[in-house]
C-alpha atoms as a PDB file:
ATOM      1  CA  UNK A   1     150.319  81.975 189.222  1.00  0.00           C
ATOM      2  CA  UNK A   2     150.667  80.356 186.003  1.00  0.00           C
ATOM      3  CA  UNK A   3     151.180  82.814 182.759  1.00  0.00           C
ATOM      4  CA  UNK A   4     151.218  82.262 179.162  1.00  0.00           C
ATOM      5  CA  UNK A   5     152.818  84.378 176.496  1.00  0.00           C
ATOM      6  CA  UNK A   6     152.652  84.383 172.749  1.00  0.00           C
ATOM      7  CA  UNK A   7     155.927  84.987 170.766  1.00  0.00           C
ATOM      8  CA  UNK A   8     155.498  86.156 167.033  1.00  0.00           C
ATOM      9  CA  UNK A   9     158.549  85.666 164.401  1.00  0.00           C
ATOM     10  CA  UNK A  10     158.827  89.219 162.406  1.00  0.00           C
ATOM     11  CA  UNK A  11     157.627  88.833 158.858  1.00  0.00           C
ATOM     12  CA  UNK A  12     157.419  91.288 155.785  1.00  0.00           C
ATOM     13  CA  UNK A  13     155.783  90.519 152.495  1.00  0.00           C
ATOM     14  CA  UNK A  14     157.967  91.056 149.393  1.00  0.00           C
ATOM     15  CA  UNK A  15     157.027  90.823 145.604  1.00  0.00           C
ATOM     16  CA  UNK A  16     158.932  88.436 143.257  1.00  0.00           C
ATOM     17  CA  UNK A  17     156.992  88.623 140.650  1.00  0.00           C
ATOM     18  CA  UNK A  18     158.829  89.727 137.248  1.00  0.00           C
ATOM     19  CA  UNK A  19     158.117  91.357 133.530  1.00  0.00           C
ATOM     20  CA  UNK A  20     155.069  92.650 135.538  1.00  0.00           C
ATOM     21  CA  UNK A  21     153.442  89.812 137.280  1.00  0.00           C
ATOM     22  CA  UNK A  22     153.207  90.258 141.228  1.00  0.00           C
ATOM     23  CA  UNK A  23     153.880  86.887 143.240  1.00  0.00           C
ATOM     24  CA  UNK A  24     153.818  88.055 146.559  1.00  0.00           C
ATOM     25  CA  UNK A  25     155.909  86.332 149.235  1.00  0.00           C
ATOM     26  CA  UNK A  26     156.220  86.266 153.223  1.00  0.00           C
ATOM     27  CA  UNK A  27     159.978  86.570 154.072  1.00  0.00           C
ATOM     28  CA  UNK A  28     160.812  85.849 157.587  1.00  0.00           C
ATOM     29  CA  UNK A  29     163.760  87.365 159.249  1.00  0.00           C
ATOM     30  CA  UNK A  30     164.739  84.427 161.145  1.00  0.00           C
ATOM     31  CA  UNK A  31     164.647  80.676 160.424  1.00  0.00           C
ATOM     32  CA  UNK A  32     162.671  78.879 162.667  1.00  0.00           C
ATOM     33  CA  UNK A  33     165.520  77.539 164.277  1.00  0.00           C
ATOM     34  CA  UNK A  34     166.652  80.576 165.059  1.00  0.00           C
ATOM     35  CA  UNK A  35     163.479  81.396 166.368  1.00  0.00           C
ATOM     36  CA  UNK A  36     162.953  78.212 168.615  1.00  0.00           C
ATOM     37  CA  UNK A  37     166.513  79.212 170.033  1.00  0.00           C
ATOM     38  CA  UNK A  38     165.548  83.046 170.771  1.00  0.00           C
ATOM     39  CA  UNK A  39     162.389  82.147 172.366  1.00  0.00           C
ATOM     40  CA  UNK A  40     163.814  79.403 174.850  1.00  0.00           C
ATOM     41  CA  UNK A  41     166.860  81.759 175.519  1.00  0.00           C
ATOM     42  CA  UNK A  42     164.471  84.624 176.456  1.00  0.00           C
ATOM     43  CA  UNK A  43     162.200  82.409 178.990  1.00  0.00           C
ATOM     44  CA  UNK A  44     165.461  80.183 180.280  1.00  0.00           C
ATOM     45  CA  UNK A  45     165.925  82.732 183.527  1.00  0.00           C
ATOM     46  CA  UNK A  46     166.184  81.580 186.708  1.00  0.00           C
ATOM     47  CA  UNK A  47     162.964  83.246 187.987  1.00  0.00           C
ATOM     48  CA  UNK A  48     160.473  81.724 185.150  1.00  0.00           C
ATOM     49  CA  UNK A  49     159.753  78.436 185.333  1.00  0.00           C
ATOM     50  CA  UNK A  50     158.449  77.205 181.780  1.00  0.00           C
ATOM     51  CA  UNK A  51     155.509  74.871 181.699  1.00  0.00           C
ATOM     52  CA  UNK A  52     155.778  74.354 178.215  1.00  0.00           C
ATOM     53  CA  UNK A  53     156.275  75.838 175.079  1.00  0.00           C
ATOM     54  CA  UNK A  54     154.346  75.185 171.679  1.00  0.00           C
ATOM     55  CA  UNK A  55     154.457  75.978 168.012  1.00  0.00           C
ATOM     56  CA  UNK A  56     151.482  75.710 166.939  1.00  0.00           C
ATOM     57  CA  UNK A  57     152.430  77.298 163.465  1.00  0.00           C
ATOM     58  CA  UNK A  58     155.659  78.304 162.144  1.00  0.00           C
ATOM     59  CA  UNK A  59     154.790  81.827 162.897  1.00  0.00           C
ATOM     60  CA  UNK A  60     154.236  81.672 166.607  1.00  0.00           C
ATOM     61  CA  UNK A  61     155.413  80.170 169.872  1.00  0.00           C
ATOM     62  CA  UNK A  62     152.724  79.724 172.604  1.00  0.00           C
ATOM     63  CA  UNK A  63     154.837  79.863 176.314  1.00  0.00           C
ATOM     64  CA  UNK A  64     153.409  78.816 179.448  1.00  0.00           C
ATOM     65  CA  UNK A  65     155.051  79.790 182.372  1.00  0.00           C
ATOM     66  CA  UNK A  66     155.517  80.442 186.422  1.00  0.00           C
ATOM     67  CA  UNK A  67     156.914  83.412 187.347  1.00  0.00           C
ATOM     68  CA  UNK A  68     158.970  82.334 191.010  1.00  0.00           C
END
């Protein structure tokens, strides 16, 4: 039975505005290497079998798998 699974890299918004101006930013905690490696290393088990993985957007990794 086929599965998929969607992976989301943890954000935060942080303000770098300065002498009162707000400029809002997205930090990530991770790069997006980073993130490519935790998400293959947490689906690379030997009772998944992985279909495919995509990224649609840096923010999320789309996992299609087979559970054995």
């Amino acid at each position: 039975m086929l599965r998929q699974a969607i992976e989301e890299r943890t954000s935060r918004i942080v303000d770098e505005g300065t002498m009162g101006f707000h400029d809002y930013v997205e930090r990530f905690d991770m790069s997006f290497e980073q993130f490519v490696n935790s998400v293959s290393e947490k689906y690379n088990r030997p009772d998944i079998n992985v279909i495919s993985i995509s990224y649609p957007n840096e923010k999320k990794a789309v996992v299609v798998y087979e559970e054995r």
